[in-house]
PDB file of N, CA and C in Angstrom:
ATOM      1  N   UNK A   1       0.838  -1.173   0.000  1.00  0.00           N
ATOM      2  CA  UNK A   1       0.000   0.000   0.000  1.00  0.00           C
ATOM      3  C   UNK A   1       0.890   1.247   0.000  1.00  0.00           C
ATOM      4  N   UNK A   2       0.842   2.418  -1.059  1.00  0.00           N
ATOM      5  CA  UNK A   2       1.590   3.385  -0.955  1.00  0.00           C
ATOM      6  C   UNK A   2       1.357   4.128   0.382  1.00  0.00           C
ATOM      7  N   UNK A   3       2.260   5.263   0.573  1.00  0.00           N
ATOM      8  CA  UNK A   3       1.723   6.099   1.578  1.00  0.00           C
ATOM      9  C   UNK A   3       1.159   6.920   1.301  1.00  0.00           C
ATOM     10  N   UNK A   4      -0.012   7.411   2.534  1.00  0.00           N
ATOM     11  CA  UNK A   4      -0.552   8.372   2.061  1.00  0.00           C
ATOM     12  C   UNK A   4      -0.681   9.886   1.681  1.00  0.00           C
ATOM     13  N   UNK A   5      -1.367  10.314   1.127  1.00  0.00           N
ATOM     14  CA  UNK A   5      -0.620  11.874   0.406  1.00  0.00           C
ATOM     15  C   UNK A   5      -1.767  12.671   0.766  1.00  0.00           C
ATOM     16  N   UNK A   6      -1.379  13.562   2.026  1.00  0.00           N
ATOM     17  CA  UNK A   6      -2.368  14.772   2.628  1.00  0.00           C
ATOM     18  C   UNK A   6      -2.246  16.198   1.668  1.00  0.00           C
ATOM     19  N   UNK A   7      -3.770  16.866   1.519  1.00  0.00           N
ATOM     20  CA  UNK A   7      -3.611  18.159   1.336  1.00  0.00           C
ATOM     21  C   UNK A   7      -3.966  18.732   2.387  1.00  0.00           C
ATOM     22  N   UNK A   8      -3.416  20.145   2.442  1.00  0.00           N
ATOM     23  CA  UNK A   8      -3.970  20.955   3.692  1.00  0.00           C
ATOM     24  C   UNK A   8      -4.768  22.016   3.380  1.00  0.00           C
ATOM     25  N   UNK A   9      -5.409  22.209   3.925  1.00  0.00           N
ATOM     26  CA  UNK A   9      -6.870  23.172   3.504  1.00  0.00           C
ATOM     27  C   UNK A   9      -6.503  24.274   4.807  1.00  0.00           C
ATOM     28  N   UNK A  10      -5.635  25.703   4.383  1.00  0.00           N
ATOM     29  CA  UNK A  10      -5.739  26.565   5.415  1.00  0.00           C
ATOM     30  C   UNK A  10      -6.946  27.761   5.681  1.00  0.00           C
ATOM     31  N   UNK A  11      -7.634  28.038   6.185  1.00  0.00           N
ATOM     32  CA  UNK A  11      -8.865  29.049   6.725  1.00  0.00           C
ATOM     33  C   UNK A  11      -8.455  30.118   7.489  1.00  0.00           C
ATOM     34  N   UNK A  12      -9.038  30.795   7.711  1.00  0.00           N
ATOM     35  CA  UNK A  12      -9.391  31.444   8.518  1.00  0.00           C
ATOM     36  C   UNK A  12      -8.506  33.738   7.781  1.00  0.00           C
ATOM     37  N   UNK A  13      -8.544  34.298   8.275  1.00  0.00           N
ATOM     38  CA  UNK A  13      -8.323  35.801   8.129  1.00  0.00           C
ATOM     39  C   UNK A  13      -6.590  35.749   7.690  1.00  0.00           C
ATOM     40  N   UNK A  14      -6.593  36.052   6.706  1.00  0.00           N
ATOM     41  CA  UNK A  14      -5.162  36.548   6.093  1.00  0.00           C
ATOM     42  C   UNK A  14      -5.049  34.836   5.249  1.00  0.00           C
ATOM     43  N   UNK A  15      -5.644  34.064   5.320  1.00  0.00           N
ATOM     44  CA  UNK A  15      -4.861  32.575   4.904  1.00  0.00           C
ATOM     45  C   UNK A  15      -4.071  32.746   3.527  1.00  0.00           C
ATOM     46  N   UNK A  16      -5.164  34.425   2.370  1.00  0.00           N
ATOM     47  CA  UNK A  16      -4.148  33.684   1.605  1.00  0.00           C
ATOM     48  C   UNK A  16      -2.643  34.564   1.295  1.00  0.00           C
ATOM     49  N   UNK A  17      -2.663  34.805   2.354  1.00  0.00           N
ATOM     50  CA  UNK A  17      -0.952  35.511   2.700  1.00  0.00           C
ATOM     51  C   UNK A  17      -0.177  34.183   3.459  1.00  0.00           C
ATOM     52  N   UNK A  18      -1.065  32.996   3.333  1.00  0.00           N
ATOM     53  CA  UNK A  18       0.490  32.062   3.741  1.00  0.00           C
ATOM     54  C   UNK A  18      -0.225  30.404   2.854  1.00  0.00           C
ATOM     55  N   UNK A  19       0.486  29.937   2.869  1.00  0.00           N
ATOM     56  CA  UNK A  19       0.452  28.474   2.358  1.00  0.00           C
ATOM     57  C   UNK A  19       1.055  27.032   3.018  1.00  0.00           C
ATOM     58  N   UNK A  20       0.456  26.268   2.800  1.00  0.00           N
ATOM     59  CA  UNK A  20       0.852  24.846   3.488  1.00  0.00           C
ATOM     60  C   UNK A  20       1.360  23.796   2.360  1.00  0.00           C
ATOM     61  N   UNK A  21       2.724  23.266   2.854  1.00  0.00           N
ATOM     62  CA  UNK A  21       3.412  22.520   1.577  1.00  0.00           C
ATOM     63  C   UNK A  21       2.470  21.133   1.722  1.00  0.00           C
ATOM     64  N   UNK A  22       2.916  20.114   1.182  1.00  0.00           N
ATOM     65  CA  UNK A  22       2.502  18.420   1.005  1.00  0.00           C
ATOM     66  C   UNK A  22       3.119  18.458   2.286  1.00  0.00           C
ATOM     67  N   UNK A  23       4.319  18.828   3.064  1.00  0.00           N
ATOM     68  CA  UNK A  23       5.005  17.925   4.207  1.00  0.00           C
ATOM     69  C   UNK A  23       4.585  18.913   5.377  1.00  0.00           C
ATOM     70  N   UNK A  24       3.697  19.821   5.240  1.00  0.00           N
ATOM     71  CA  UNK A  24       2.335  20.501   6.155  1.00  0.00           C
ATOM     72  C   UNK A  24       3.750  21.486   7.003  1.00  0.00           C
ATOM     73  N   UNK A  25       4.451  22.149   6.110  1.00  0.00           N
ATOM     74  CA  UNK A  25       5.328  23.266   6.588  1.00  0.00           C
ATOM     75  C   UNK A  25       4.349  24.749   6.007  1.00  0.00           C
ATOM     76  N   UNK A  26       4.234  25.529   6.741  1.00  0.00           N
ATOM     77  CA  UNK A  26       3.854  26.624   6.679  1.00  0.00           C
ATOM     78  C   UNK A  26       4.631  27.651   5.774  1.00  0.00           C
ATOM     79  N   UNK A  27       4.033  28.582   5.060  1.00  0.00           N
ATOM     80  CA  UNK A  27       5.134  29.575   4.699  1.00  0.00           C
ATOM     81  C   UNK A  27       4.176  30.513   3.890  1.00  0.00           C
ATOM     82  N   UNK A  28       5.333  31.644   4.102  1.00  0.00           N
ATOM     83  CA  UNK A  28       4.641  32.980   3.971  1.00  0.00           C
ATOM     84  C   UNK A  28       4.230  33.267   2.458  1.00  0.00           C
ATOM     85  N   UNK A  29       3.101  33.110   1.466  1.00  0.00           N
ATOM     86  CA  UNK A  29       3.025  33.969   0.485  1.00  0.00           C
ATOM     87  C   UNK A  29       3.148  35.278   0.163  1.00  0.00           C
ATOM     88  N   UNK A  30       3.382  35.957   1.188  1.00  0.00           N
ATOM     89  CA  UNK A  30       3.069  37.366   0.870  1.00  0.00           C
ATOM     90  C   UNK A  30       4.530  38.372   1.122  1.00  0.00           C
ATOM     91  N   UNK A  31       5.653  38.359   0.161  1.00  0.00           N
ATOM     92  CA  UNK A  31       6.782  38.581   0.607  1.00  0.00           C
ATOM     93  C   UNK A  31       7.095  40.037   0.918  1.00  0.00           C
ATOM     94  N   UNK A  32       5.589  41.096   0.804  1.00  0.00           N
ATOM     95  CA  UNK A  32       5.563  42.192   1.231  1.00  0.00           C
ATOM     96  C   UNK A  32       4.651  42.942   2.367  1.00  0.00           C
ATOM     97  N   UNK A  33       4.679  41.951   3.006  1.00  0.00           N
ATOM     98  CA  UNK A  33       3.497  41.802   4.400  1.00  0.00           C
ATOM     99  C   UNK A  33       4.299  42.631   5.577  1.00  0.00           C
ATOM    100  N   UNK A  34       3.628  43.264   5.948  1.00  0.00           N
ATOM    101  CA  UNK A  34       3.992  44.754   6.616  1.00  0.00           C
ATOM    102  C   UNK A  34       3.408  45.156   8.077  1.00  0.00           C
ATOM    103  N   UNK A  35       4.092  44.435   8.889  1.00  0.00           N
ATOM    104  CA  UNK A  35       3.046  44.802  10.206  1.00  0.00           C
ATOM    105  C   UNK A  35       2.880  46.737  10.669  1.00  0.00           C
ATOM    106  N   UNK A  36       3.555  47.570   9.305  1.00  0.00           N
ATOM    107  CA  UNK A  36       3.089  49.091  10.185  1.00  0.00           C
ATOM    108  C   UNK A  36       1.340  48.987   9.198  1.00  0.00           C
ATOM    109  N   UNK A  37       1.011  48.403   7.554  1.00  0.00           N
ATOM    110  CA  UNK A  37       0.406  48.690   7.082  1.00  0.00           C
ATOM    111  C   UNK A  37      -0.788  47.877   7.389  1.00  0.00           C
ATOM    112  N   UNK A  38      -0.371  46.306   7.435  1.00  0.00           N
ATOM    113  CA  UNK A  38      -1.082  45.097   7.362  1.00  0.00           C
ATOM    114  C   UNK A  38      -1.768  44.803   8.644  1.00  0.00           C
ATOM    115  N   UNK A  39      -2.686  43.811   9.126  1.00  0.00           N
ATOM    116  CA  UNK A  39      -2.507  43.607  10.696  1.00  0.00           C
ATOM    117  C   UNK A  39      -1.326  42.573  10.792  1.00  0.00           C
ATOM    118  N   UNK A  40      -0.950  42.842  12.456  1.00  0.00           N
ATOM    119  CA  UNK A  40      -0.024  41.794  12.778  1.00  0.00           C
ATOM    120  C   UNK A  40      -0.063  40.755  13.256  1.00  0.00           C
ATOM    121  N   UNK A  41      -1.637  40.345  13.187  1.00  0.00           N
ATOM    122  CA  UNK A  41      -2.041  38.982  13.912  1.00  0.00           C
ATOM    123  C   UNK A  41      -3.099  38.219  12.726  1.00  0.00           C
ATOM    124  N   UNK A  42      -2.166  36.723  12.697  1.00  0.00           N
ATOM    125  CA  UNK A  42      -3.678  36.397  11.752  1.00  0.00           C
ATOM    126  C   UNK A  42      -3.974  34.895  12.940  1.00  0.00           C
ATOM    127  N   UNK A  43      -5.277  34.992  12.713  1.00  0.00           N
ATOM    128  CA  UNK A  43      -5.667  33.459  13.402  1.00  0.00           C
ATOM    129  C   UNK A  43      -6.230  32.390  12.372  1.00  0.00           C
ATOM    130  N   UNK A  44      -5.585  31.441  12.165  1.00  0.00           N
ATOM    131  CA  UNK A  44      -5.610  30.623  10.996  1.00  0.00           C
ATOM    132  C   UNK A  44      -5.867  28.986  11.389  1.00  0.00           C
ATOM    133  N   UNK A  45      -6.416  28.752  10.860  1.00  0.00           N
ATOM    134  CA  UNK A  45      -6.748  27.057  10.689  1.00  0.00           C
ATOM    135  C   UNK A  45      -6.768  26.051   9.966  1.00  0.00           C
ATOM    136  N   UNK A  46      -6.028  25.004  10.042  1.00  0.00           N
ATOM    137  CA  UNK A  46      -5.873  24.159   9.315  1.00  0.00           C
ATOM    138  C   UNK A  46      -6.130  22.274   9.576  1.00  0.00           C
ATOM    139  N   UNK A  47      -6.349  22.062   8.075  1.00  0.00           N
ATOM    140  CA  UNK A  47      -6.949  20.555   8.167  1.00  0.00           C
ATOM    141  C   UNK A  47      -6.348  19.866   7.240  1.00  0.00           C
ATOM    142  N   UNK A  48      -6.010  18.837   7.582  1.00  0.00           N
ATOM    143  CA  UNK A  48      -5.230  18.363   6.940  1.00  0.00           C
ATOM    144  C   UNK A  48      -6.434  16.744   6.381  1.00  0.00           C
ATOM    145  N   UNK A  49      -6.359  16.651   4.628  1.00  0.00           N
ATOM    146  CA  UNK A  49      -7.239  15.551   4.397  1.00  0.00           C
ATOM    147  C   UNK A  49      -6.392  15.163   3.372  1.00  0.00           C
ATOM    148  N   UNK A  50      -6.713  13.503   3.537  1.00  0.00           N
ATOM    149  CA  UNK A  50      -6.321  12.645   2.515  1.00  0.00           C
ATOM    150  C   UNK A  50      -7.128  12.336   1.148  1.00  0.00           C
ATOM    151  N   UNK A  51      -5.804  12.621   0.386  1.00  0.00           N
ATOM    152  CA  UNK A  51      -6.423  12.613  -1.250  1.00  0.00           C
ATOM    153  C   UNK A  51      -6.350  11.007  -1.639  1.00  0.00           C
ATOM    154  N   UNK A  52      -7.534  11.157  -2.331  1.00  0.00           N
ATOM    155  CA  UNK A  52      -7.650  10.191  -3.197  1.00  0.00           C
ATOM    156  C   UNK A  52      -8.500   8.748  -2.416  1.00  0.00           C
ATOM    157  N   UNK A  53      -8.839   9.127  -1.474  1.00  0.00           N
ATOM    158  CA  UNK A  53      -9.554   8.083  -0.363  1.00  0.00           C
ATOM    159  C   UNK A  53     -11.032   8.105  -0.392  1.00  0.00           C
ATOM    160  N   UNK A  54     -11.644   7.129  -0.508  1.00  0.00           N
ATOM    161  CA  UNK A  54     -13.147   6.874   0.147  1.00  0.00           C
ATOM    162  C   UNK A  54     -13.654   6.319   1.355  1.00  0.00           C
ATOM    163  N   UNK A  55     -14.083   6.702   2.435  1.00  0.00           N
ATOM    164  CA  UNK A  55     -14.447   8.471   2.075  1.00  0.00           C
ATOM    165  C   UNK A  55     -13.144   8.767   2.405  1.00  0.00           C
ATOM    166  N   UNK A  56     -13.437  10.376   2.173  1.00  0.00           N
ATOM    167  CA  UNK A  56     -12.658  11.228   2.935  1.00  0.00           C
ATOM    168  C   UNK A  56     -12.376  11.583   4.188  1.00  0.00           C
ATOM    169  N   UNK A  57     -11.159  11.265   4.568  1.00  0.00           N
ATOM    170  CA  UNK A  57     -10.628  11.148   5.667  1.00  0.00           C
ATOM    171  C   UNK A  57     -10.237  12.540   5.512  1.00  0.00           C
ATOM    172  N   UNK A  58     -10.630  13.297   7.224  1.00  0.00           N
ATOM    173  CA  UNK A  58      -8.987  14.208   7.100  1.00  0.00           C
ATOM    174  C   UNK A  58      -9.368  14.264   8.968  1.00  0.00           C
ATOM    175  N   UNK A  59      -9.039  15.580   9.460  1.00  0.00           N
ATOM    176  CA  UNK A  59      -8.280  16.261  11.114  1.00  0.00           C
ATOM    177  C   UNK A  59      -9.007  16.915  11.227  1.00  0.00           C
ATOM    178  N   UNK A  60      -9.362  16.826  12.709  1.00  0.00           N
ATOM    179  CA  UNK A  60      -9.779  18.076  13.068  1.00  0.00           C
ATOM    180  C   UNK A  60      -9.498  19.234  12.924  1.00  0.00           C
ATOM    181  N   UNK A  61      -9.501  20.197  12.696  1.00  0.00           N
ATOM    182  CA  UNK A  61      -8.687  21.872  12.444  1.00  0.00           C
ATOM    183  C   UNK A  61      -8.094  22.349  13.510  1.00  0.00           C
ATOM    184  N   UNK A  62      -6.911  22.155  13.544  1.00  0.00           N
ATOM    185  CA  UNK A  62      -6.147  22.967  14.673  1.00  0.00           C
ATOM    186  C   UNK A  62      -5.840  24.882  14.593  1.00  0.00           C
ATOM    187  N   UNK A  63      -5.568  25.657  15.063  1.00  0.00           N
ATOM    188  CA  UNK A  63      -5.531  26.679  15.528  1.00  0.00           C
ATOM    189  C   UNK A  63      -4.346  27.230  15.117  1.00  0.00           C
ATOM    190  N   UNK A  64      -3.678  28.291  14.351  1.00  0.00           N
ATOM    191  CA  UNK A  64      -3.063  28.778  14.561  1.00  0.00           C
ATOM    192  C   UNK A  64      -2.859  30.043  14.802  1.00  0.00           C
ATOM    193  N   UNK A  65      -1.485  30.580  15.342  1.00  0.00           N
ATOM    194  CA  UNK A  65      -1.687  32.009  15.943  1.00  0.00           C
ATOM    195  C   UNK A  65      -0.389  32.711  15.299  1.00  0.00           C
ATOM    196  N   UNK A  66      -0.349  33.330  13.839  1.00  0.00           N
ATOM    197  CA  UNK A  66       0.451  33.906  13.936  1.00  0.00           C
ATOM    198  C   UNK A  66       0.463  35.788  13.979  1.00  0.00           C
ATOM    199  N   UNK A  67       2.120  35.621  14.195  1.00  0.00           N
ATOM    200  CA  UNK A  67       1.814  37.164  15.158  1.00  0.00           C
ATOM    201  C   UNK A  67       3.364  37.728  14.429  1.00  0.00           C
ATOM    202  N   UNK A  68       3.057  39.259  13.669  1.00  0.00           N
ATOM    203  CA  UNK A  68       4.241  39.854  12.213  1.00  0.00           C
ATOM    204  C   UNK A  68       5.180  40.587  13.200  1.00  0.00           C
ATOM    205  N   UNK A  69       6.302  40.435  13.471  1.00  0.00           N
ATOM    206  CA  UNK A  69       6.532  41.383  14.170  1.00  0.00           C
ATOM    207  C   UNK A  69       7.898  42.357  13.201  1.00  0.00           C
ATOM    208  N   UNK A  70       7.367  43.885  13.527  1.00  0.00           N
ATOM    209  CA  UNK A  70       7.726  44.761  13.264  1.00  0.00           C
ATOM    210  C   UNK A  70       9.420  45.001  12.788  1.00  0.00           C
ATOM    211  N   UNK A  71       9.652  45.811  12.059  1.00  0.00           N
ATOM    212  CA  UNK A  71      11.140  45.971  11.600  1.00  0.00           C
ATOM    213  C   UNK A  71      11.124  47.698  11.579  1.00  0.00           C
ATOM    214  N   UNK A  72      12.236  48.277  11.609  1.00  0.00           N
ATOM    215  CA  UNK A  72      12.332  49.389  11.591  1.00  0.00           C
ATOM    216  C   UNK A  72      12.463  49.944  10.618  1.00  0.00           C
ATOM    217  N   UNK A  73      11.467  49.652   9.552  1.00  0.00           N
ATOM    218  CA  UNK A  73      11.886  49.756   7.832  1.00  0.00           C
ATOM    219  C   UNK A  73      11.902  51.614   7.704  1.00  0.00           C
ATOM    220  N   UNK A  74      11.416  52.004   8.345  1.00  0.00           N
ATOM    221  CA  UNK A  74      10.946  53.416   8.553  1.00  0.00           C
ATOM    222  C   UNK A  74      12.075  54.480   8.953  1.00  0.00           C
ATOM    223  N   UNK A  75      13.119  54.926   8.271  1.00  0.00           N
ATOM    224  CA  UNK A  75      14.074  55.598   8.679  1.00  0.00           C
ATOM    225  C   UNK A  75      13.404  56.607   9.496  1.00  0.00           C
ATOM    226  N   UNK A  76      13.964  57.181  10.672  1.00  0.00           N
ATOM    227  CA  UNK A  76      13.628  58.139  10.874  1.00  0.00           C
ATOM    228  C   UNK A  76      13.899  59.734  10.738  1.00  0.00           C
ATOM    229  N   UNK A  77      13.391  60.552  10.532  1.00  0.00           N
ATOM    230  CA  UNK A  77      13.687  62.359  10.095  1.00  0.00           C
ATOM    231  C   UNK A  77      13.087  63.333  10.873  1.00  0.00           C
ATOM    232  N   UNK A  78      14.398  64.060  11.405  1.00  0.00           N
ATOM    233  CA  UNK A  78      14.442  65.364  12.071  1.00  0.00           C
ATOM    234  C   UNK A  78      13.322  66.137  11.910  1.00  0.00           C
ATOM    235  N   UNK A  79      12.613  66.802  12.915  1.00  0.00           N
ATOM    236  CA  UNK A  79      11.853  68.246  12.343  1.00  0.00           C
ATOM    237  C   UNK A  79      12.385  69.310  11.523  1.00  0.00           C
ATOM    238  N   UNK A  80      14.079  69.671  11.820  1.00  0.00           N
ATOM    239  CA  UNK A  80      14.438  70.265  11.081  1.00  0.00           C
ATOM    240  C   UNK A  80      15.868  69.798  10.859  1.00  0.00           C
ATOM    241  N   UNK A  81      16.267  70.267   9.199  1.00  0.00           N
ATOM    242  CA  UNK A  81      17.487  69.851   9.134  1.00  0.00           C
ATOM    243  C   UNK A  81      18.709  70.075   9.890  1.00  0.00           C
ATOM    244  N   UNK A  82      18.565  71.175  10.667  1.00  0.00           N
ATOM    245  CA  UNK A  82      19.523  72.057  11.455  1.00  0.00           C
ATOM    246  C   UNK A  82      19.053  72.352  12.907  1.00  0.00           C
ATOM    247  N   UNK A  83      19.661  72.343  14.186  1.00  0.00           N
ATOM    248  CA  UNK A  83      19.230  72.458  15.252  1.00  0.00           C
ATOM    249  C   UNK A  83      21.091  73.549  16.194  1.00  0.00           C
ATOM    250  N   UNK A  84      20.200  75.163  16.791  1.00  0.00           N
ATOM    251  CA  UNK A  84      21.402  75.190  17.312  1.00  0.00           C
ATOM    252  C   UNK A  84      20.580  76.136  18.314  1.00  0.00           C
ATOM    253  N   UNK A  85      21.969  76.242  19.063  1.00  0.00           N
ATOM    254  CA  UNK A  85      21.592  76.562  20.541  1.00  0.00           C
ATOM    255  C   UNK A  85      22.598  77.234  21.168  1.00  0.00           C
ATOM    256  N   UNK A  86      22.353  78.329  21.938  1.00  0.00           N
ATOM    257  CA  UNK A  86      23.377  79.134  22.805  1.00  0.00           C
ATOM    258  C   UNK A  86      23.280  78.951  24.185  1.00  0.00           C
ATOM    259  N   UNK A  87      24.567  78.082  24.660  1.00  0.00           N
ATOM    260  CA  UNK A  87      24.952  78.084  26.446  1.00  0.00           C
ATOM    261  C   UNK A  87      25.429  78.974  26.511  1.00  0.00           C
ATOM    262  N   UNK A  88      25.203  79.339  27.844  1.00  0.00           N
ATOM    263  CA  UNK A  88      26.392  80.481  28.641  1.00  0.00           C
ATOM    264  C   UNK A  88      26.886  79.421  29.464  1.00  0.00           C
ATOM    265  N   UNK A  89      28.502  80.215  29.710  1.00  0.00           N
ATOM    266  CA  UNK A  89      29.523  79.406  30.148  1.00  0.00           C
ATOM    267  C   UNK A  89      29.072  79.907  32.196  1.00  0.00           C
ATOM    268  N   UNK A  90      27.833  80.553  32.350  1.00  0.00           N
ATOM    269  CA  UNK A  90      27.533  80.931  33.453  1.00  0.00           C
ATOM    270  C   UNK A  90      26.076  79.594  33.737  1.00  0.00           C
ATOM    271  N   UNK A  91      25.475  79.344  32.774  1.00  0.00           N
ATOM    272  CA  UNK A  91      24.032  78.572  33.145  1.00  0.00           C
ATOM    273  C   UNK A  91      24.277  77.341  33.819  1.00  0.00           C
ATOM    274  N   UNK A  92      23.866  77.201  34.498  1.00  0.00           N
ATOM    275  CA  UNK A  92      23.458  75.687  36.006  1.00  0.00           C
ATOM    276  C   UNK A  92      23.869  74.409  34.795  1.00  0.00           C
ATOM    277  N   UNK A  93      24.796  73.951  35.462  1.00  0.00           N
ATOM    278  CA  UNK A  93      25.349  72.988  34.745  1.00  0.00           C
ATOM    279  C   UNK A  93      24.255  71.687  34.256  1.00  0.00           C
ATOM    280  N   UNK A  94      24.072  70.429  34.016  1.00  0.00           N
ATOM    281  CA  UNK A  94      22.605  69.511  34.153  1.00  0.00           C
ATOM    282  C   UNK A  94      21.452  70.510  33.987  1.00  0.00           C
ATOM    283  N   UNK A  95      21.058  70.923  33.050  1.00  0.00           N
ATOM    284  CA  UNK A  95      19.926  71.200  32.466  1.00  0.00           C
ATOM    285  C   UNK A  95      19.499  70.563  31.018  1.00  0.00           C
ATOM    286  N   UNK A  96      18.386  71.084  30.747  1.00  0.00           N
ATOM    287  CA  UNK A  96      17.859  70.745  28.867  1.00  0.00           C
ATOM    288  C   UNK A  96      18.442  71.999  28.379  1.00  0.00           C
ATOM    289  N   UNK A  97      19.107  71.668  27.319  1.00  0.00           N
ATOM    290  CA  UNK A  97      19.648  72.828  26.394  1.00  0.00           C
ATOM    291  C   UNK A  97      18.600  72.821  25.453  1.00  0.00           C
ATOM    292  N   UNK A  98      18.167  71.898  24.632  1.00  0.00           N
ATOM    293  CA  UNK A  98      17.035  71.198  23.398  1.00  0.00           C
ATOM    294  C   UNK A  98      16.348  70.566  23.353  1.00  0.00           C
ATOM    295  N   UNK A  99      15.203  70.316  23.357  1.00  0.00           N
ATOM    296  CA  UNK A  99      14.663  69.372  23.331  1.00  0.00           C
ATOM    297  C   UNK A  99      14.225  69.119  21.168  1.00  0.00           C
ATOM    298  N   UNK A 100      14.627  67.830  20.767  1.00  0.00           N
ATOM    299  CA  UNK A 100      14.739  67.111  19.219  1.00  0.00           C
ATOM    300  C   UNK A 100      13.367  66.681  19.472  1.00  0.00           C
ATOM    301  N   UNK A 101      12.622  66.495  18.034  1.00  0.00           N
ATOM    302  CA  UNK A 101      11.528  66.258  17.619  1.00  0.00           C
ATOM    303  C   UNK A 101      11.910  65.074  16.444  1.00  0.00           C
ATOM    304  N   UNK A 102      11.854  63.766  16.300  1.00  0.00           N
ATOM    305  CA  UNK A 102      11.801  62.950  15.503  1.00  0.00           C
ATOM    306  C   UNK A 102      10.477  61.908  14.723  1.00  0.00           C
ATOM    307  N   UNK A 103      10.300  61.916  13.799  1.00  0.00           N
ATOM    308  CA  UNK A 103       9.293  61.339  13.302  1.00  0.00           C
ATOM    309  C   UNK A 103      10.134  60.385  11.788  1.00  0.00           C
ATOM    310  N   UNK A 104       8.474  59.416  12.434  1.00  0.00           N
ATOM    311  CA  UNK A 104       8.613  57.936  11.028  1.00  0.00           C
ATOM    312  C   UNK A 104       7.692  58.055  10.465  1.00  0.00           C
ATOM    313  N   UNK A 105       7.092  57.352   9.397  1.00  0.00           N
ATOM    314  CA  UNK A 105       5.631  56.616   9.690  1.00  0.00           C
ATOM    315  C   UNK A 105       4.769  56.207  10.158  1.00  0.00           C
ATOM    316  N   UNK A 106       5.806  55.687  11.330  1.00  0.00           N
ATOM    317  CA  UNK A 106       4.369  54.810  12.292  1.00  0.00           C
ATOM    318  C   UNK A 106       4.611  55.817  13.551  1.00  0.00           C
ATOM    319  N   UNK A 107       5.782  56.598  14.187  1.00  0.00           N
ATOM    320  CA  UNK A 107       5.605  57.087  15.360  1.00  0.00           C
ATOM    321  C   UNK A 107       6.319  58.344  15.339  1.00  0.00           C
ATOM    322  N   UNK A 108       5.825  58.794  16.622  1.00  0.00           N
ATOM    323  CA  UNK A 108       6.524  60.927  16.828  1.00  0.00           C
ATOM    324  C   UNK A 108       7.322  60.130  18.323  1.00  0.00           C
ATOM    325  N   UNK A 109       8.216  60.897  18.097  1.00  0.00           N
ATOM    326  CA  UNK A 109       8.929  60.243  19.103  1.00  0.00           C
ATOM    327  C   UNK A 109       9.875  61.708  19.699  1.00  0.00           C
ATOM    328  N   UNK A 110       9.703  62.260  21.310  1.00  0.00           N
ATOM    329  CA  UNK A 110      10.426  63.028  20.859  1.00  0.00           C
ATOM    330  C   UNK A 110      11.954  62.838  22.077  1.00  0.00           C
ATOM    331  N   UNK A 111      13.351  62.851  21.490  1.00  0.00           N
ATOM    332  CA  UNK A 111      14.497  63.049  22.001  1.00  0.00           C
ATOM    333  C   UNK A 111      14.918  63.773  22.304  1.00  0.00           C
TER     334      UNK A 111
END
């Protein structure tokens, strides 16, 4: 008797941003999937059934949880190109001379 040869049937929100091989390895279709644009969570399910059988056999659907995590693709840029400032060689030493304003895409951040 040969062995048997499963397909996997994946479901659920985002599925078809990923795919399931014959040897039921996961992998990403979507090689521009973006957790600042995309969501970063998909909940996905899969079943695995045997081809070519009467009946059809397959699994219960197990659960999966995947979760994109972020890259800093987003250089970040100054408020302004130039930043200057006058100490006196008299002012309380440990103070703020400046306070920097930086921004991305996804966040204001300020230094």
């Amino acid at each position: 008797m040969p062995p048997a040869i499963y397909q996997y049937v994946l479901t659920g929100y985002g599925a078809e941003k990923f795919a399931v091989d014959q040897r039921g390895y996961l992998y990403l279709n979507d090689p521009d999937i973006d957790a600042d644009s995309d969501s970063s969570t998909y909940q996905l399910h899969v079943q695995a059934r045997e081809v070519d059988t009467e009946p059809i056999r397959s699994s219960e659907p197990i659960s999966i949880t995947i979760h994109i995590i972020d890259v800093n693709d987003n250089p970040p840029t100054f408020a302004s190109p130039i930043f200057s400032a006058n100490v006196s060689a008299s002012d309380p030493r440990e103070r703020t001379v400046m306070q920097v304003s930086i921004f991305s895409n996804t966040k204001f951040q300020k230094i």
